[in-house]
Structures are given as C-alpha cells and as structure tokens.
Protein backbone atom coordinates (compact mmCIF):
# COMPACT_ATOMS: atom_id res chain seq x y z
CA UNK A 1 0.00 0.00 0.00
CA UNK A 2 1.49 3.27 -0.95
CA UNK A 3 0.68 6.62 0.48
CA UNK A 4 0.14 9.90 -1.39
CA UNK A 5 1.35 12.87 1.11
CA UNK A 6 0.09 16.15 0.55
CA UNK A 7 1.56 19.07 2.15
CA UNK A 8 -0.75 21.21 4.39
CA UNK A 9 -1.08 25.04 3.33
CA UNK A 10 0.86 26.83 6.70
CA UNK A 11 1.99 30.07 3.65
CA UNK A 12 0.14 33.15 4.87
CA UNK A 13 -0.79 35.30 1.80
CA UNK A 14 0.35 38.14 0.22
CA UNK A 15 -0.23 41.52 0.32
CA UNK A 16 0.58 45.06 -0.22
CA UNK A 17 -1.09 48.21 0.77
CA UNK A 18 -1.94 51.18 -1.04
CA UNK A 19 0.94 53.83 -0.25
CA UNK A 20 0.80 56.40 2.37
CA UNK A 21 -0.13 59.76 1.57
CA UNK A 22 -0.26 63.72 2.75
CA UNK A 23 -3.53 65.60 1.78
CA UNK A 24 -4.33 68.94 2.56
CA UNK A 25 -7.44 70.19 3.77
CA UNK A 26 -10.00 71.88 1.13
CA UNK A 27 -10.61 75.21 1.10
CA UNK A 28 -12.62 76.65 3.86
CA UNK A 29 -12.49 73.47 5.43
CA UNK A 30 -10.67 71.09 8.48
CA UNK A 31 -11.06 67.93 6.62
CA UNK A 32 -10.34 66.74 3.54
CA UNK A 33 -11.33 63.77 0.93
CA UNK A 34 -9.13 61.00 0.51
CA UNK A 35 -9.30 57.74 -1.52
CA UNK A 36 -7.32 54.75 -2.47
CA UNK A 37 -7.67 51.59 -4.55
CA UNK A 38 -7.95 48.19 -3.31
CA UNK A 39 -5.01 46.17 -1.56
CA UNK A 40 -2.83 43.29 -3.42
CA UNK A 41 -3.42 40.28 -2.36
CA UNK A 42 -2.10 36.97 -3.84
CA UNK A 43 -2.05 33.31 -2.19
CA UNK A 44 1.26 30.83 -3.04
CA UNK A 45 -0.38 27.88 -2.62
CA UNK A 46 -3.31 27.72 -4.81
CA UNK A 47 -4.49 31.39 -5.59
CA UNK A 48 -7.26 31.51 -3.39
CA UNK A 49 -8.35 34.66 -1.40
CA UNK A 50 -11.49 34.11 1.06
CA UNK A 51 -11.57 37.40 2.08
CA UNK A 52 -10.10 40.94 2.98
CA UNK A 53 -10.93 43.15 5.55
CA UNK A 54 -10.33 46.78 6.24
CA UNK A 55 -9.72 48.67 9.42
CA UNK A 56 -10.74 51.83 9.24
CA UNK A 57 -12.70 54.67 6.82
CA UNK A 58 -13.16 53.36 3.44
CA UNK A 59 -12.03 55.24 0.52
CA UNK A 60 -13.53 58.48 -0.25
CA UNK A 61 -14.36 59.54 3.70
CA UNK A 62 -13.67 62.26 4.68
CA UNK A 63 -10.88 62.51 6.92
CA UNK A 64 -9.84 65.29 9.91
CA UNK A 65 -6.96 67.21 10.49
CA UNK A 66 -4.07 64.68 11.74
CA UNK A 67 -2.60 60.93 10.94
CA UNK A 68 -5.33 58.28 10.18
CA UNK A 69 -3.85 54.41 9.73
CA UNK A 70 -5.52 51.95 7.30
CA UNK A 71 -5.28 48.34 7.87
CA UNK A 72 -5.73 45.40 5.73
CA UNK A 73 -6.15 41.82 6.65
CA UNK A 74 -6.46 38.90 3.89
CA UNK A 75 -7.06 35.55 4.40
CA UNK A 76 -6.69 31.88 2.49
CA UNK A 77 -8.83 29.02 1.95
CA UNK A 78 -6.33 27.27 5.51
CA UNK A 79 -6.66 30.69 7.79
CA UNK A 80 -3.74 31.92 6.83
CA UNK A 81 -3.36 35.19 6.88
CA UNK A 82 -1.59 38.42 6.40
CA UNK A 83 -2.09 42.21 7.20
CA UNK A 84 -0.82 45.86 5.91
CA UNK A 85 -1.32 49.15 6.56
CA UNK A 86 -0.83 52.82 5.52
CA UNK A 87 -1.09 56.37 6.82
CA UNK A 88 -3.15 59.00 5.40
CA UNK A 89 -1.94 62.55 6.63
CA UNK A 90 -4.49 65.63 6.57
CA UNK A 91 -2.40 68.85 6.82
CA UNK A 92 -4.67 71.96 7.55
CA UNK A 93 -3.26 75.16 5.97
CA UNK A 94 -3.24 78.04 7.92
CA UNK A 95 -2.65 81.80 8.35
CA UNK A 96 -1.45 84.08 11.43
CA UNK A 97 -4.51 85.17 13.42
CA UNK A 98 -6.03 89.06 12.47
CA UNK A 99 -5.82 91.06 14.51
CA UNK A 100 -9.15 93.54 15.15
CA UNK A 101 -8.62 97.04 14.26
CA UNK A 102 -8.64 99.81 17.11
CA UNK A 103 -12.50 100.64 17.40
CA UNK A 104 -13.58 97.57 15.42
CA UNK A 105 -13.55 93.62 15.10
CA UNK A 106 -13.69 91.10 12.24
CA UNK A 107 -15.86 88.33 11.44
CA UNK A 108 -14.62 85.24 9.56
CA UNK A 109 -15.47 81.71 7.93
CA UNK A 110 -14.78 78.35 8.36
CA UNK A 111 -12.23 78.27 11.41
CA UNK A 112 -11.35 81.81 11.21
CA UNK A 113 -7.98 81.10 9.76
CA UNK A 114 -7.41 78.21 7.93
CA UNK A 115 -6.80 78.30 3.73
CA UNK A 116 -10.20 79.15 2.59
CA UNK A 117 -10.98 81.41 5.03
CA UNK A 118 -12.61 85.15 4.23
CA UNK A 119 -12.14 87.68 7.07
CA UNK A 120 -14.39 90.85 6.87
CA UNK A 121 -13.46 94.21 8.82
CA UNK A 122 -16.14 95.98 11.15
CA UNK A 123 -15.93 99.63 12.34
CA UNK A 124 -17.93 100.33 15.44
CA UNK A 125 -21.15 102.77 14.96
CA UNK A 126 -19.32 106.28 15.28
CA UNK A 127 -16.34 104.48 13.07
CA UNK A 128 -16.06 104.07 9.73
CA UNK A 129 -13.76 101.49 7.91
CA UNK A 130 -10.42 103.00 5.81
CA UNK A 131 -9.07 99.96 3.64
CA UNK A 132 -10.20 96.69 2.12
CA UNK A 133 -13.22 95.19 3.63
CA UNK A 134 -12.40 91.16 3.08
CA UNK A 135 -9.17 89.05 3.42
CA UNK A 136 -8.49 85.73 2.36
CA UNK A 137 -6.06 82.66 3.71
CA UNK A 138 -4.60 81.57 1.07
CA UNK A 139 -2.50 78.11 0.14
CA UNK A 140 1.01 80.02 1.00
CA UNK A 141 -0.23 80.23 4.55
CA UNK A 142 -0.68 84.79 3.94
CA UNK A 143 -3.57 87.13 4.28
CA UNK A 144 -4.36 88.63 1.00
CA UNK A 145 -4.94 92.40 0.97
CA UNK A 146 -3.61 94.41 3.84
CA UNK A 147 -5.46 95.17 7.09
CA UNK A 148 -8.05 97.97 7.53
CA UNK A 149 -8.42 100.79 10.51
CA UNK A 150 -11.51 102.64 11.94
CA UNK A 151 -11.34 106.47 11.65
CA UNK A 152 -14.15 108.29 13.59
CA UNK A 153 -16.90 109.49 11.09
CA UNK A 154 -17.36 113.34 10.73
CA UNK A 155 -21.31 114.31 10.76
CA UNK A 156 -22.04 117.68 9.64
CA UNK A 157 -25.45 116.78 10.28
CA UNK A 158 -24.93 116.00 13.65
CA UNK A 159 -23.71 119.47 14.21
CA UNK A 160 -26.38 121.55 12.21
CA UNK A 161 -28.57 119.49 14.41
CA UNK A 162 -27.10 121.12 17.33
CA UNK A 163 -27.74 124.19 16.09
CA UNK A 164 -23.66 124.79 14.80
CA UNK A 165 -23.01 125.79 11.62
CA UNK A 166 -20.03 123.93 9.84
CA UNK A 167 -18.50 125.07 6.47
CA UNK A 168 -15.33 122.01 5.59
CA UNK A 169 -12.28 123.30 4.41
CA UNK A 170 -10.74 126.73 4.40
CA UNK A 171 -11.84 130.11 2.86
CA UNK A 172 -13.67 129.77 -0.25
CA UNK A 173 -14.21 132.41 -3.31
CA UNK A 174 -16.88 134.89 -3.61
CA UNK A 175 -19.00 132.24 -6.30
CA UNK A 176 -19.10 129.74 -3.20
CA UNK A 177 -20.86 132.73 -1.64
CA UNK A 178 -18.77 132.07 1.32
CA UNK A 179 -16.58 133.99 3.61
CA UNK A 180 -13.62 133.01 6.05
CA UNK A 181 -15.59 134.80 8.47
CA UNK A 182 -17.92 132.24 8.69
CA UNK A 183 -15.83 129.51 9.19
CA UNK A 184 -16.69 127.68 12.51
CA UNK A 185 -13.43 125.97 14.12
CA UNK A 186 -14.66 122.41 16.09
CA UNK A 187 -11.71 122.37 18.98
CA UNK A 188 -11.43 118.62 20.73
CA UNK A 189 -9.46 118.98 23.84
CA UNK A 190 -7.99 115.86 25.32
CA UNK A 191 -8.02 112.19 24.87
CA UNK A 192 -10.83 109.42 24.32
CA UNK A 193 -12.76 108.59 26.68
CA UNK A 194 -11.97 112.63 28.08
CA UNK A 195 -12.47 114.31 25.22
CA UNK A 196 -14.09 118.24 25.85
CA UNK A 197 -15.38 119.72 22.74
CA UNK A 198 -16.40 123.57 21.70
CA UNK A 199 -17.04 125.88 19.26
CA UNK A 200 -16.20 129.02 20.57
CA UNK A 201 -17.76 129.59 23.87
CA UNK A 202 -20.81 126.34 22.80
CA UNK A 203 -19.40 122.81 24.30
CA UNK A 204 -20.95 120.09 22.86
CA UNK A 205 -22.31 117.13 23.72
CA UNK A 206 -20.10 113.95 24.74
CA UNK A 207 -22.38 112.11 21.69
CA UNK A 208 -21.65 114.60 19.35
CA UNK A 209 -17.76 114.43 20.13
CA UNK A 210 -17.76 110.48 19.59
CA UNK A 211 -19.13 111.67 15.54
CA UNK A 212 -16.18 113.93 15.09
C-alpha cells in the first residue's frame, strides 16, 4: 500500500497596501477627501483569497486634520493570513490670526484662519472702515490684501442738528458765496474717553464728540 502525502497550506498570503499619503485640507475646510484603490493580495499555494478586511474609513471619507492608519487583513482558503497598513496625513493650511482694528472687530469663515478662510473688517457705529473690507487665507499660509483701521466718522449733520453751523475746508471764493468769516473751528481737547469739545464759547455734547 502506498501513500500519497500532501503538504498542508501553513503560507500566509500576500499583500501590499496602497501607499501612504499627505492631503491637505479643502478650502474653507478642516477635513479633507481621501481615496485609495484596493489592496494586493495573492495566495502561493493555490491562488485563493477568502476574504479581505479593512480597518478603518473606506475610501472616499472624509478625513480630519491629523494621521489616520488603514489596515488590511487577507485571508486563504487554511486561515492563513496576512495584514498591511498605511497612513493618510491631513495637513490643515493656515494663516497668522487678524488682529481687530482699534474701534472695530472682524468676522470670519470656516475656522477663522485656515486656507479658505474670508475675514471681513467691522468699524464700530461712530467708526467708519479706511481699507479693504475682506481678506483671504490663502494656500502660502498669507492674508491677502492688507489690514483695515476705523477712523471716527465726521457728521455735519450731527452738528447743524445742534444748532452749529459747519463750512469744511478753508476760505472759499466769492462764487461759493462764502466767507472766512464764517468759518466755525470744532476744537477737541484731550483724549478718548476725556475728550471736551467747543465751538467758541458752545461745548458740545459727549455724543456729538464720539461723531467727530
């Protein structure tokens, strides 16, 4: 009686991951979309894959800022099996923090300043803005534009209201039909928030100083 022998399958599989790779975050966003094709995954002894699992997102998630590993795990037709894995990186891209003009603030997308992001300048009430309203983050990691400043508003009609009369500017001809006579000269004495204002011998009120 002769005896055939035939070698048990102890081989794990093969297999090879997809290579690791750095994404960066899309515009206006912290996360970013990242996919992949499938493992390679070959048996020596007879060819034969049962299955192959994945740890982890599967291609096309969306992943956050930071390192994310992938693992796969094939088996044989004996239980043999082998595993790989690979890193996906997500790099957010960002810009120095604004910072709010005297007398105003600033109001911005997304995370405030990561690539994508638009910053707008405000002026408070009695403010007004002097420069370029919106800034962008852009890929280089810099503001586009250049930052803005609040100057306090001047109101003539604030002062008429009063009951002052203001002419702007200096002494005009006779076809303005104006004289430097009437020229009124608005003195501010002091510094915010002690400000004392007059014309002549009239103060004025601490409401009409913040419109000057």
């Amino acid at each position: 009686m002769s005896f055939h022998c035939v070698p048990s399958d102890v081989d794990p599989p093969k297999i090879q991951c997809p290579p690791s790779r750095t994404k960066v975050a899309e515009p206006g966003k912290l996360t970013a979309m990242v996919s992949w094709g499938s493992p390679l995954v070959k048996d020596t002894a007879d060819g034969a894959i049962t299955r192959v699992l994945r740890r982890g997102p599967e291609p096309g998630s969306e992943f956050p800022e930071g390192e994310h590993i992938i693992r796969y795990t094939a088996y044989d037709r004996a239980y043999n099996r082998a595993s790989c894995k690979f890193v996906i990186k997500v790099q957010v891209k960002r810009c120095p923090v604004l910072t709010p003009p005297l007398h105003g603030y600033i109001t911005c997308s997304g995370a405030g300043n990561n690539y994508g992001s638009n910053c707008e300048y405000h002026c408070e009430g009695s403010y007004e803005r002097q420069g370029p309203a919106l800034r962008v983050c852009q890929f280089s990691g810099q503001w586009a534009g250049t930052p803005a400043t609040c100057t306090r508003k001047y109101s003539t009609q604030s002062l008429v209201s009063s009951g002052v009369s203001i002419y702007l500017g200096g002494a005009h001809g006779a076809s303005c039909g104006l004289d430097q006579r009437h020229v009124v000269v608005v003195e501010l004495v002091g510094e915010e928030p002690r400000e004392v204002g007059r014309v002549q011998s009239q103060q004025l009120s601490v409401d009409l100083i913040e419109q000057l």
